[in-house]
Protein backbone atom coordinates (compact mmCIF):
# COMPACT_ATOMS: atom_id res chain seq x y z
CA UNK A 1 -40.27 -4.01 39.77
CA UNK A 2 -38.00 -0.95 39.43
CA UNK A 3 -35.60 -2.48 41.50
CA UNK A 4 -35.07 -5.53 39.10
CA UNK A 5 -35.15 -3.29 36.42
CA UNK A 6 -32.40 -1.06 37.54
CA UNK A 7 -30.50 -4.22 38.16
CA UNK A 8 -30.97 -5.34 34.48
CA UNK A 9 -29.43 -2.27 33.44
CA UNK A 10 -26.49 -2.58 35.72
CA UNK A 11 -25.74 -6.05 34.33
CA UNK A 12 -26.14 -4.67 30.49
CA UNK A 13 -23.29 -1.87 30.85
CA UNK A 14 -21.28 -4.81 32.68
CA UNK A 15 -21.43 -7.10 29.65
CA UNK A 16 -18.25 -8.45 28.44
CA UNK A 17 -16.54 -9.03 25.44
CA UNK A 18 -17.30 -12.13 23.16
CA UNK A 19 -19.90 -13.81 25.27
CA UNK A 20 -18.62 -14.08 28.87
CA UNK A 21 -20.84 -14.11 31.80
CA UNK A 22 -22.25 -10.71 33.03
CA UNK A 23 -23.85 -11.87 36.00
CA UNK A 24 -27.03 -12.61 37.69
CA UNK A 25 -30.54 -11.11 36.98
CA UNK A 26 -33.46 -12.08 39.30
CA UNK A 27 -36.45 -12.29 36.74
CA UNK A 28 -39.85 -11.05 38.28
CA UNK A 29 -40.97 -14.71 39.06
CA UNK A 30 -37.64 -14.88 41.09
CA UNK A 31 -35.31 -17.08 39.30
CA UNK A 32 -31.91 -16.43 38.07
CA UNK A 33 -30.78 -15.95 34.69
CA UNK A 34 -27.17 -15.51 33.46
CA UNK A 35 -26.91 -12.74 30.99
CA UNK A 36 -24.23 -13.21 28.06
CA UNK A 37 -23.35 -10.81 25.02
CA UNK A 38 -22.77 -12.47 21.80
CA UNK A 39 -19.80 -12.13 19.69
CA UNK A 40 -18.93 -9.23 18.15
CA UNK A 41 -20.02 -9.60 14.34
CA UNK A 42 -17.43 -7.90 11.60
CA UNK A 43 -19.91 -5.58 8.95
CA UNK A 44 -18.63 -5.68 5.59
CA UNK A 45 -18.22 -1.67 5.63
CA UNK A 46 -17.54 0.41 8.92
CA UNK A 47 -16.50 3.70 9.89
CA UNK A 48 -15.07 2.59 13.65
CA UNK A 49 -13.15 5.45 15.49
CA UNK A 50 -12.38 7.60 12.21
CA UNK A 51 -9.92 7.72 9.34
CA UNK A 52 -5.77 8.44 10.87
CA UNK A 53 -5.64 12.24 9.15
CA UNK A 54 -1.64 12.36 9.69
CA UNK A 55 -1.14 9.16 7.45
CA UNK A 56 -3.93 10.71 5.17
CA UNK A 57 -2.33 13.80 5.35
CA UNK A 58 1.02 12.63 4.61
CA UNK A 59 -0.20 9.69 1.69
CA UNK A 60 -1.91 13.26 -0.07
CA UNK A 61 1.13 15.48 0.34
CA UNK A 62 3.66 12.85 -1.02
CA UNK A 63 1.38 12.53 -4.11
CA UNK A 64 0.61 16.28 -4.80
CA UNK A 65 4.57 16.58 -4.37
CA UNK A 66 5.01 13.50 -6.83
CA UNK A 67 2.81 14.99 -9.40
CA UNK A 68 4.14 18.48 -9.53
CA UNK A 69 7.68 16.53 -10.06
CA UNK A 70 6.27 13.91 -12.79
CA UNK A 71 5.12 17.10 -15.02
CA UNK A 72 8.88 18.52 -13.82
CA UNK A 73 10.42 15.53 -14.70
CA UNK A 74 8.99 14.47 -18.19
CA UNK A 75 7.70 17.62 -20.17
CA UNK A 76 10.59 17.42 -22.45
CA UNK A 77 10.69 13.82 -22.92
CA UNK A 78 7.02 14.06 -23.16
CA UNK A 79 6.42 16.59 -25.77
CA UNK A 80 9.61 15.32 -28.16
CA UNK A 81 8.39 11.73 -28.25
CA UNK A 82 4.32 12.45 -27.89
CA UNK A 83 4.01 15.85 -29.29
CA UNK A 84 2.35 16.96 -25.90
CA UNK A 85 3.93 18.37 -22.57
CA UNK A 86 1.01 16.95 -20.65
CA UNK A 87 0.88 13.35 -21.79
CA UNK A 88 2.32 11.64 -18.59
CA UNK A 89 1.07 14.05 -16.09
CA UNK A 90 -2.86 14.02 -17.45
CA UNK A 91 -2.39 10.50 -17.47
CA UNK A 92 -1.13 9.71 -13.85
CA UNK A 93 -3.90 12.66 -12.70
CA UNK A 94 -6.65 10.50 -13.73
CA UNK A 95 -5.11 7.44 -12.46
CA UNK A 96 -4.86 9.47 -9.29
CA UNK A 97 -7.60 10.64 -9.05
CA UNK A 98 -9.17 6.99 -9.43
CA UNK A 99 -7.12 5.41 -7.06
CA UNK A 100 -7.69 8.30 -4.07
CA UNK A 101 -11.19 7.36 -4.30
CA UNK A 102 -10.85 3.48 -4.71
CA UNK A 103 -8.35 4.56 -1.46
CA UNK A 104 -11.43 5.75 0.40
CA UNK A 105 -13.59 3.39 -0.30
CA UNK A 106 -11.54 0.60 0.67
CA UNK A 107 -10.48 2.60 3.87
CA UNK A 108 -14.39 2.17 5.13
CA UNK A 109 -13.71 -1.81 3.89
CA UNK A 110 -13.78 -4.04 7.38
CA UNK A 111 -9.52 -5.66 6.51
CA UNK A 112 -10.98 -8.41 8.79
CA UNK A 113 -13.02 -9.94 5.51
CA UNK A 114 -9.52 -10.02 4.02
CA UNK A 115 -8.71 -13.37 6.08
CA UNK A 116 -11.28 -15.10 3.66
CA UNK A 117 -9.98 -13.60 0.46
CA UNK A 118 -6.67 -14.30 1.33
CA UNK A 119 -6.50 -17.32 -0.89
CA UNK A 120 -8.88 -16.30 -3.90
CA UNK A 121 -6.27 -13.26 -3.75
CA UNK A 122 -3.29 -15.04 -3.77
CA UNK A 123 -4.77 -17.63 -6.77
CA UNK A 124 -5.15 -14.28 -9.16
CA UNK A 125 -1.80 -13.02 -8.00
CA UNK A 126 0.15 -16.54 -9.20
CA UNK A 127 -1.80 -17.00 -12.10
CA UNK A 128 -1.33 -13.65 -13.40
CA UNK A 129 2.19 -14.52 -13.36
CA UNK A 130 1.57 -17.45 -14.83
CA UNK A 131 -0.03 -16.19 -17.67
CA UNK A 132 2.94 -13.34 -18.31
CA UNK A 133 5.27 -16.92 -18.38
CA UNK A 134 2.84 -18.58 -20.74
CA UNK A 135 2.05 -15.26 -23.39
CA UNK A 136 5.83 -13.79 -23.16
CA UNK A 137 8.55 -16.82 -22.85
CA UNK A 138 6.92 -19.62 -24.43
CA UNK A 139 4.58 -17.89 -27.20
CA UNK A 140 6.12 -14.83 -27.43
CA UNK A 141 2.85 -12.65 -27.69
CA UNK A 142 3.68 -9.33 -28.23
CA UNK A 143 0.26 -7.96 -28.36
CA UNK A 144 -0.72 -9.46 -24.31
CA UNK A 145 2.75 -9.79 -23.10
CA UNK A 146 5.33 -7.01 -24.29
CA UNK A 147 9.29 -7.88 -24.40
CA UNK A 148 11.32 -4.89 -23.60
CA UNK A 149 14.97 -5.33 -23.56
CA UNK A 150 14.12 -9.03 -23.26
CA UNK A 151 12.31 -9.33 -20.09
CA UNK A 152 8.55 -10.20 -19.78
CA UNK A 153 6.82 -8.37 -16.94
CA UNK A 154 3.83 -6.53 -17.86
CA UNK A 155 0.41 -7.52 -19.51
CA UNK A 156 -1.74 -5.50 -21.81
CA UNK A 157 -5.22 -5.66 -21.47
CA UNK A 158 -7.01 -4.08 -25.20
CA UNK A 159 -4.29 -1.72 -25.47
CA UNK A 160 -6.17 0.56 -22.51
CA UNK A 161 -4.12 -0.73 -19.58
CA UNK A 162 -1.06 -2.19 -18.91
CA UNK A 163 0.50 -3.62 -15.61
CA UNK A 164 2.97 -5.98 -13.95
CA UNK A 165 1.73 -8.77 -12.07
CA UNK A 166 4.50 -8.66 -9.68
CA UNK A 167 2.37 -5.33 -7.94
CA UNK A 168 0.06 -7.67 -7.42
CA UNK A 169 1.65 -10.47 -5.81
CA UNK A 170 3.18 -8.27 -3.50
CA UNK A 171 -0.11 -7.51 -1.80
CA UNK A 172 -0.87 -10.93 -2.05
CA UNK A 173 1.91 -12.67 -0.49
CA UNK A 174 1.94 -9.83 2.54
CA UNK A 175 -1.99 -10.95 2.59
CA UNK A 176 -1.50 -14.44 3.02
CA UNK A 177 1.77 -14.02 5.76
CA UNK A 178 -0.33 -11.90 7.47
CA UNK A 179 -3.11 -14.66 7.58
CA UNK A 180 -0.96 -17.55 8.15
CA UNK A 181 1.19 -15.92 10.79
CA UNK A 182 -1.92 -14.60 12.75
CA UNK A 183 -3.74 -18.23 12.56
CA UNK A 184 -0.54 -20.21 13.67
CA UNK A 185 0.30 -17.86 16.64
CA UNK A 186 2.71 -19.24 18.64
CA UNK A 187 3.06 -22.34 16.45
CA UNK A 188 5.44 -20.18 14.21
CA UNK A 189 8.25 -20.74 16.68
CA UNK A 190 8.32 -24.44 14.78
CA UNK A 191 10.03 -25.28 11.67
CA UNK A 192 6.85 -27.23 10.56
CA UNK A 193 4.47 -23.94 10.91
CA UNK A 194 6.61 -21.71 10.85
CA UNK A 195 9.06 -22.33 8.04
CA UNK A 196 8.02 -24.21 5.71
CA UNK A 197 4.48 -23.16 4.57
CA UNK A 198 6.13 -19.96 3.86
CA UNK A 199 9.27 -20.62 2.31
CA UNK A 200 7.09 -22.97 -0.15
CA UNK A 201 4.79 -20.18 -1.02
CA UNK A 202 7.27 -17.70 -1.05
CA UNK A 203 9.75 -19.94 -3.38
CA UNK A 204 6.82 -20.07 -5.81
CA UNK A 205 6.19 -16.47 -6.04
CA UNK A 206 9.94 -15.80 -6.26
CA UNK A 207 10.25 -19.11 -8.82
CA UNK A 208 7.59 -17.40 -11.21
CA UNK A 209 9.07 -13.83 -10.82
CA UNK A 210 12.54 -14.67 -11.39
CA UNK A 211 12.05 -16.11 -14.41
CA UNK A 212 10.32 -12.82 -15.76
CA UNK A 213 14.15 -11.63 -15.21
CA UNK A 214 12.91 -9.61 -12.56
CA UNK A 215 15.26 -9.61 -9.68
CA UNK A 216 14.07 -5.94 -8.38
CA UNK A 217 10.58 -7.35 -7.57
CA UNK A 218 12.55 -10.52 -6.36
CA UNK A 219 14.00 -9.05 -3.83
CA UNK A 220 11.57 -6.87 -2.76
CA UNK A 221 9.24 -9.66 -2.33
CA UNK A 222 11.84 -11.56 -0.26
CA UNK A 223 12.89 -8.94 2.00
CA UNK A 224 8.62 -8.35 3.07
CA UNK A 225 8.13 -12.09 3.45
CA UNK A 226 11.60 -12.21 5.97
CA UNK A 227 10.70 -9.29 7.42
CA UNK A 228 6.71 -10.68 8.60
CA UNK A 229 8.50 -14.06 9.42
CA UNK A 230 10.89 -12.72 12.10
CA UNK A 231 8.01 -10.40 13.24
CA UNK A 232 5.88 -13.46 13.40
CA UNK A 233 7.85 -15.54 15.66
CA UNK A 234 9.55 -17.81 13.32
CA UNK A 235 13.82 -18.28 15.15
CA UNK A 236 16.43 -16.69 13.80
CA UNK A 237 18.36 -20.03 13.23
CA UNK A 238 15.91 -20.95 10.58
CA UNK A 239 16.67 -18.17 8.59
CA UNK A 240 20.67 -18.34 8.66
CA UNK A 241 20.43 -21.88 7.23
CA UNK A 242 17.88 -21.27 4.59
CA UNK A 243 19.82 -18.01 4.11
CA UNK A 244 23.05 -19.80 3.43
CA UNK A 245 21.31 -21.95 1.28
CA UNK A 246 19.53 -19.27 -0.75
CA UNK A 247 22.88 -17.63 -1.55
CA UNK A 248 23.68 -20.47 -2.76
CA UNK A 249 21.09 -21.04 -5.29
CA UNK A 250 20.89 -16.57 -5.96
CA UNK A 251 24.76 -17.05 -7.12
CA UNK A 252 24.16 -20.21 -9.50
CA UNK A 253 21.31 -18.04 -10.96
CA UNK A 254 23.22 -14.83 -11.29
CA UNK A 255 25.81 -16.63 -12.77
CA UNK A 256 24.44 -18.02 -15.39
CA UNK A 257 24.10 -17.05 -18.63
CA UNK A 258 20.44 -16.11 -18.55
CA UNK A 259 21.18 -13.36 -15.94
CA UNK A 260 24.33 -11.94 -17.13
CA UNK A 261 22.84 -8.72 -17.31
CA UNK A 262 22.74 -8.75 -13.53
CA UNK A 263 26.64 -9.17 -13.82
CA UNK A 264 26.92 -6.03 -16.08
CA UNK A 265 25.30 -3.59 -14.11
CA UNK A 266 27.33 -4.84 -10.89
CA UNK A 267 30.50 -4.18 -12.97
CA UNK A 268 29.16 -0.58 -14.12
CA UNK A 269 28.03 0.29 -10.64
CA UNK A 270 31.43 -0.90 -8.85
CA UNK A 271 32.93 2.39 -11.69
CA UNK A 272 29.89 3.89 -13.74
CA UNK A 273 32.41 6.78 -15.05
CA UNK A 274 34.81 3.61 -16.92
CA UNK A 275 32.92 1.00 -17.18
CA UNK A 276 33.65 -2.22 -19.48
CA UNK A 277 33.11 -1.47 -22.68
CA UNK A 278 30.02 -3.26 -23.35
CA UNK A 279 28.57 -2.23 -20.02
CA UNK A 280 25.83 0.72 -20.33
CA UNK A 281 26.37 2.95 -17.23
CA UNK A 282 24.86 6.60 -19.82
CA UNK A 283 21.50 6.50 -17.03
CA UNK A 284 23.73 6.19 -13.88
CA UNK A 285 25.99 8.94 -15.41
CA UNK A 286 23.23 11.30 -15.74
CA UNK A 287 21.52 10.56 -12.88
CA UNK A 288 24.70 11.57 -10.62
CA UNK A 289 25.56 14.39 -12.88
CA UNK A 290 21.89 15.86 -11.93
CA UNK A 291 22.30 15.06 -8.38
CA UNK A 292 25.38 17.09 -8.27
CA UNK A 293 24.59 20.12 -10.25
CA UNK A 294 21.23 20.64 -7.28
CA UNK A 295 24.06 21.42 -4.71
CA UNK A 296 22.30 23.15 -1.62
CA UNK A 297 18.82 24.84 -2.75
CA UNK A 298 18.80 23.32 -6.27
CA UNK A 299 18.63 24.63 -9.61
CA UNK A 300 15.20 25.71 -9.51
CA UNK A 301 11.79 23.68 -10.36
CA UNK A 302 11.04 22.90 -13.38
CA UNK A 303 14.48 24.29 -14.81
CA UNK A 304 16.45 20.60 -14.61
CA UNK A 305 18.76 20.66 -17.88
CA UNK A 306 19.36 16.65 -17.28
CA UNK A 307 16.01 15.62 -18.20
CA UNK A 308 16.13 17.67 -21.84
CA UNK A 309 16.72 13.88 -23.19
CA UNK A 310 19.92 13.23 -21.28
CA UNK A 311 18.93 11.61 -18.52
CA UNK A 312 16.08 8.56 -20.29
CA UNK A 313 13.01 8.87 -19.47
CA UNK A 314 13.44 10.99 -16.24
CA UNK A 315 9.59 10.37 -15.00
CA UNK A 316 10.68 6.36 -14.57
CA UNK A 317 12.96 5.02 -12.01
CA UNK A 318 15.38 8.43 -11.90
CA UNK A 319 12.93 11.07 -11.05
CA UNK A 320 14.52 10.87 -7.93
CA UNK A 321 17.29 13.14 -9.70
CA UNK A 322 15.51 15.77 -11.06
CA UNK A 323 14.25 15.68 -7.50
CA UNK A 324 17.67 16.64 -6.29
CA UNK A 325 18.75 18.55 -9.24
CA UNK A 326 15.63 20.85 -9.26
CA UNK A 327 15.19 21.31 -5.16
CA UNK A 328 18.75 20.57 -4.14
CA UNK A 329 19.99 18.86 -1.47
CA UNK A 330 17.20 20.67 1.10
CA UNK A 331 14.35 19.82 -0.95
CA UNK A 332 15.68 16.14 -1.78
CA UNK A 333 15.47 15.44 2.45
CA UNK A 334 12.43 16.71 3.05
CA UNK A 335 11.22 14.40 0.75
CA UNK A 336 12.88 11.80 2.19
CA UNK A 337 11.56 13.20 5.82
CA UNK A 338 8.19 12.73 4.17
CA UNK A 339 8.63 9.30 3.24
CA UNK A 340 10.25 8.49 6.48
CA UNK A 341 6.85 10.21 8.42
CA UNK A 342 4.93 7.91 6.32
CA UNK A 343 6.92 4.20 7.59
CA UNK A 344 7.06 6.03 10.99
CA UNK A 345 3.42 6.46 10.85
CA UNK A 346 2.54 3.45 8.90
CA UNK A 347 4.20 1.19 11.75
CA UNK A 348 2.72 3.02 14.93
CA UNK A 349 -0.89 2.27 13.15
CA UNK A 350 -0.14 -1.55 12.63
CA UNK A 351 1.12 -1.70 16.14
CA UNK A 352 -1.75 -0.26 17.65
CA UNK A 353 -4.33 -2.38 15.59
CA UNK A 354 -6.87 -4.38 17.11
CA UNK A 355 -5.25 -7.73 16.27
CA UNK A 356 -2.74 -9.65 14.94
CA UNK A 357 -3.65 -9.64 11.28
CA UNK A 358 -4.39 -6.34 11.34
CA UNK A 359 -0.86 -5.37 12.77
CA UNK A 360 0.85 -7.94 10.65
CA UNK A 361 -1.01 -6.86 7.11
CA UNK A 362 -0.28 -3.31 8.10
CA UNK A 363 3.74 -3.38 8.87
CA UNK A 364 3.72 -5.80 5.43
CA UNK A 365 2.35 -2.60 2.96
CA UNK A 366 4.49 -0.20 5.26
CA UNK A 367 7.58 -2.38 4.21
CA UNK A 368 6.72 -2.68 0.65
CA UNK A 369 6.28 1.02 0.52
CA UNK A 370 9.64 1.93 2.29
CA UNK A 371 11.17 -1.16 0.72
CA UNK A 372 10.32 0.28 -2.57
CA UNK A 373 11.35 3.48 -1.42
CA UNK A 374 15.04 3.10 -0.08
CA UNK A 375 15.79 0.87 -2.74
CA UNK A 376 14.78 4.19 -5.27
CA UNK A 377 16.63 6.10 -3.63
CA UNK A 378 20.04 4.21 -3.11
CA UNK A 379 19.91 2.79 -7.18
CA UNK A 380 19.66 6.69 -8.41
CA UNK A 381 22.65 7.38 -5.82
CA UNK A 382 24.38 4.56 -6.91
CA UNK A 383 24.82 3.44 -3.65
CA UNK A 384 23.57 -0.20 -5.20
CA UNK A 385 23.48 -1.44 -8.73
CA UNK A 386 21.24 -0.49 -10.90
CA UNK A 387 17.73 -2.10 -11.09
CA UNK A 388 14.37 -1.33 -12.10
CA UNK A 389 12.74 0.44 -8.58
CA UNK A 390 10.02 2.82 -9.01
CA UNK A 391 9.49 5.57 -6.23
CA UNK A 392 6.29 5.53 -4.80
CA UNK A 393 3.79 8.02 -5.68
CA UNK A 394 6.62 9.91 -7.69
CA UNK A 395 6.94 7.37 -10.60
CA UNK A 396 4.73 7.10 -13.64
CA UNK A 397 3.09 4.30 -14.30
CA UNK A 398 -0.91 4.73 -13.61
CA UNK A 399 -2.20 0.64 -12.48
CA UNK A 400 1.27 0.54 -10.13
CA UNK A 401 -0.47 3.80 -8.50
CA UNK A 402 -3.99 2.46 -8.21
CA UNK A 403 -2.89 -0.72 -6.62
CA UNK A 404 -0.20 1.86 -4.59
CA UNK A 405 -3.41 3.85 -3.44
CA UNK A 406 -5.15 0.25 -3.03
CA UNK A 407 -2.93 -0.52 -0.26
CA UNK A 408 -3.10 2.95 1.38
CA UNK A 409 -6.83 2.33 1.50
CA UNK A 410 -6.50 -0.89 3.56
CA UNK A 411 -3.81 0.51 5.73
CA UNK A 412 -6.55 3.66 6.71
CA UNK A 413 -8.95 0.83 7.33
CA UNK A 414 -6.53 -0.64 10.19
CA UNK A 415 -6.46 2.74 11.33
CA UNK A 416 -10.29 3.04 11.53
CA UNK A 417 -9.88 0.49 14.10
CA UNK A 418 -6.55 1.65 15.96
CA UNK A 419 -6.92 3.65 19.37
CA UNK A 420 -4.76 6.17 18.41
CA UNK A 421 -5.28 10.20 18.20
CA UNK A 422 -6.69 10.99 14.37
CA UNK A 423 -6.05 14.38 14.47
């Protein structure tokens, strides 16, 4: 009897993964029995091998740093237009503060339930932007859909909160790539699998963004969804043709007369100093005049003169320059550094994930984020025309850093599950 039992044991520390065989067991009335494991169940929360501390590390420093330069950035601006030096900062601190905890929840969140939300996600995401289309354009409801300078992006909910859809169905679509790509495996090597479900669902996304006149998100959106493609397996040849042909089309858009604006800023970026002369290049002006006047070590923190209503509404899109003007050229690439630690870091955790969709969902919000990032950084250089790019964690606007933080949470979760060291 202690025999058999000893051999039970054996065969239980031999069991394999997802039901295969783990060999024989003589019962005590002598017959053989074939032990199996069943498969590994996904819990709805789970703690696996521990939070990644250098991506939580780095997520925590790059918004302490963006904080400190938000209440840089916009106390003038703030307390001329609100009456209040704190009004942005107190603002995004709350938002913060709501979103590092929604971060840590979701970070104990199993992703793998994702690939059953993928489509309830992705239905909220499109008709959000639906519903910007149907309140702004067509009947022009100020009150749910805001115009500013004529484009249509954001909803107000009650006056309380306001947001852009487009944050949204950037999650979404890198959701439901992630999914498809994972589920079609090596199917995406086809044109059938792996072209056209996701040029269809990426040409509706685009379709209803576009016609917000918002070619920022646009792009950003099309750069993730080409990026997960060619990760996913789908030939190159596909996307030279359908490249070609999407020039096409982006040239006959930008060339019409309901995106001339697009034209303008290309003509004040090509010579922001003489532009045409009804071409507004004032921000790009500013931006580079604060850039230069940081030199080497900067002018000091908080002391920026650029943002004392020159430069509009510094804690937007440009707080990239009172980054430079304030900290200099040495303080400027360490935050850069930082943001490059975080994509370095955010790839080695998707690559070491468990699966597919975990690898494939984790490189998508790493893209977004450095996506989002570069593009920041070269419109307040003026190394590209100007467009509306916020910098992560460093911009204000409150929902864009919940859903920001969002993200983060679901990229610690692939980490919970990632062999790799957490400290």
């Amino acid at each position: 009897m202690a025999e058999n039992r000893r051999t039970v044991a054996r065969g239980l520390r031999r069991l394999p993964r997802r039901g295969q065989p783990t060999g024989v067991v003589t019962r005590m009335d002598g017959t053989n029995v074939v032990l199996r494991r069943r498969a590994k169940q996904f819990t709805l929360f789970r703690l696996g091998l521990g939070i990644d501390m250098p991506m939580l590390f780095l997520i925590l420093t790059l918004l302490s740093v963006g904080l400190v330069m938000l209440f840089s950035a916009s106390y003038a601006f703030a307390y001329y237009n609100y009456g209040s030096s704190y009004f942005f900062v107190s603002r995004q601190g709350m938002f913060a503060l709501v979103g590092v905890l929604l971060m840590l929840v979701i970070s104990t969140f199993d992703y793998h339930h994702l690939h059953k939300l993928n489509i309830p996600i992705f239905g909220v995401a499109v008709g959000l932007l639906t519903a910007v289309l149907i309140f702004g354009p067509l009947l022009k409801v100020n009150a749910i859909v805001p115009n500013r300078n004529g484009a249509y992006r954001w909803i107000n909910l009650f006056g309380i909160i306001e947001f852009q859809p487009s944050e949204v169905a950037k999650f979404a679509l890198i959701l439901m790539f992630a999914h498809l790509i994972s589920v079609n495996g090596p199917k995406m090597a086809t044109f059938r699998h792996g072209v056209v479900p996701f040029f269809g669902i990426l040409g509706l996304v685009d379709g209803l963004v576009i016609l917000e006149k918002h070619v920022s998100a646009t792009l950003i959106i099309s750069l993730i969804a080409v990026l997960l493609m060619f990760i996913g397996g789908t030939k190159l040849r596909y996307f030279l043709i359908i490249a070609g042909l999407g020039a096409l089309a982006l040239s006959a858009v930008i060339f019409s007369d309901s995106f001339g604006y697009a034209m303008d800023r290309v003509q004040g970026w090509l010579d922001p100093f003489n532009p045409p002369a009804d071409v507004d290049t004032w921000q790009t002006v500013q931006s580079l005049y604060a850039i230069g006047s940081g030199q080497i070590l900067g002018v000091g923190i908080g002391q920026s003169r650029q943002k004392y209503l020159y430069l509009p509404e510094p804690q937007n899109d440009f707080i990239f320059a009172i980054v430079c003007e304030e900290l200099g050229f040495i303080g400027a690439l360490i935050v850069i550094i930082l943001f490059a630690l975080f994509i370095w870091r955010g790839v080695y955790i998707s690559l070491h994930a468990r699966d597919r969709f975990g690898t494939l969902l984790g490189l998508g919000i790493t893209f977004q984020f450095g996506i989002q990032a570069i593009l920041n950084i070269c419109v307040v250089t003026n190394t590209i025309p100007n467009t509306g790019i916020a910098l992560p964690f460093f911009s204000y606007g409150g929902t864009a850093l919940v859903m920001l933080l969002a993200e983060m949470g679901v990229l610690l979760s692939i980490s919970r599950s990632a062999p790799v060291e957490k400290t």
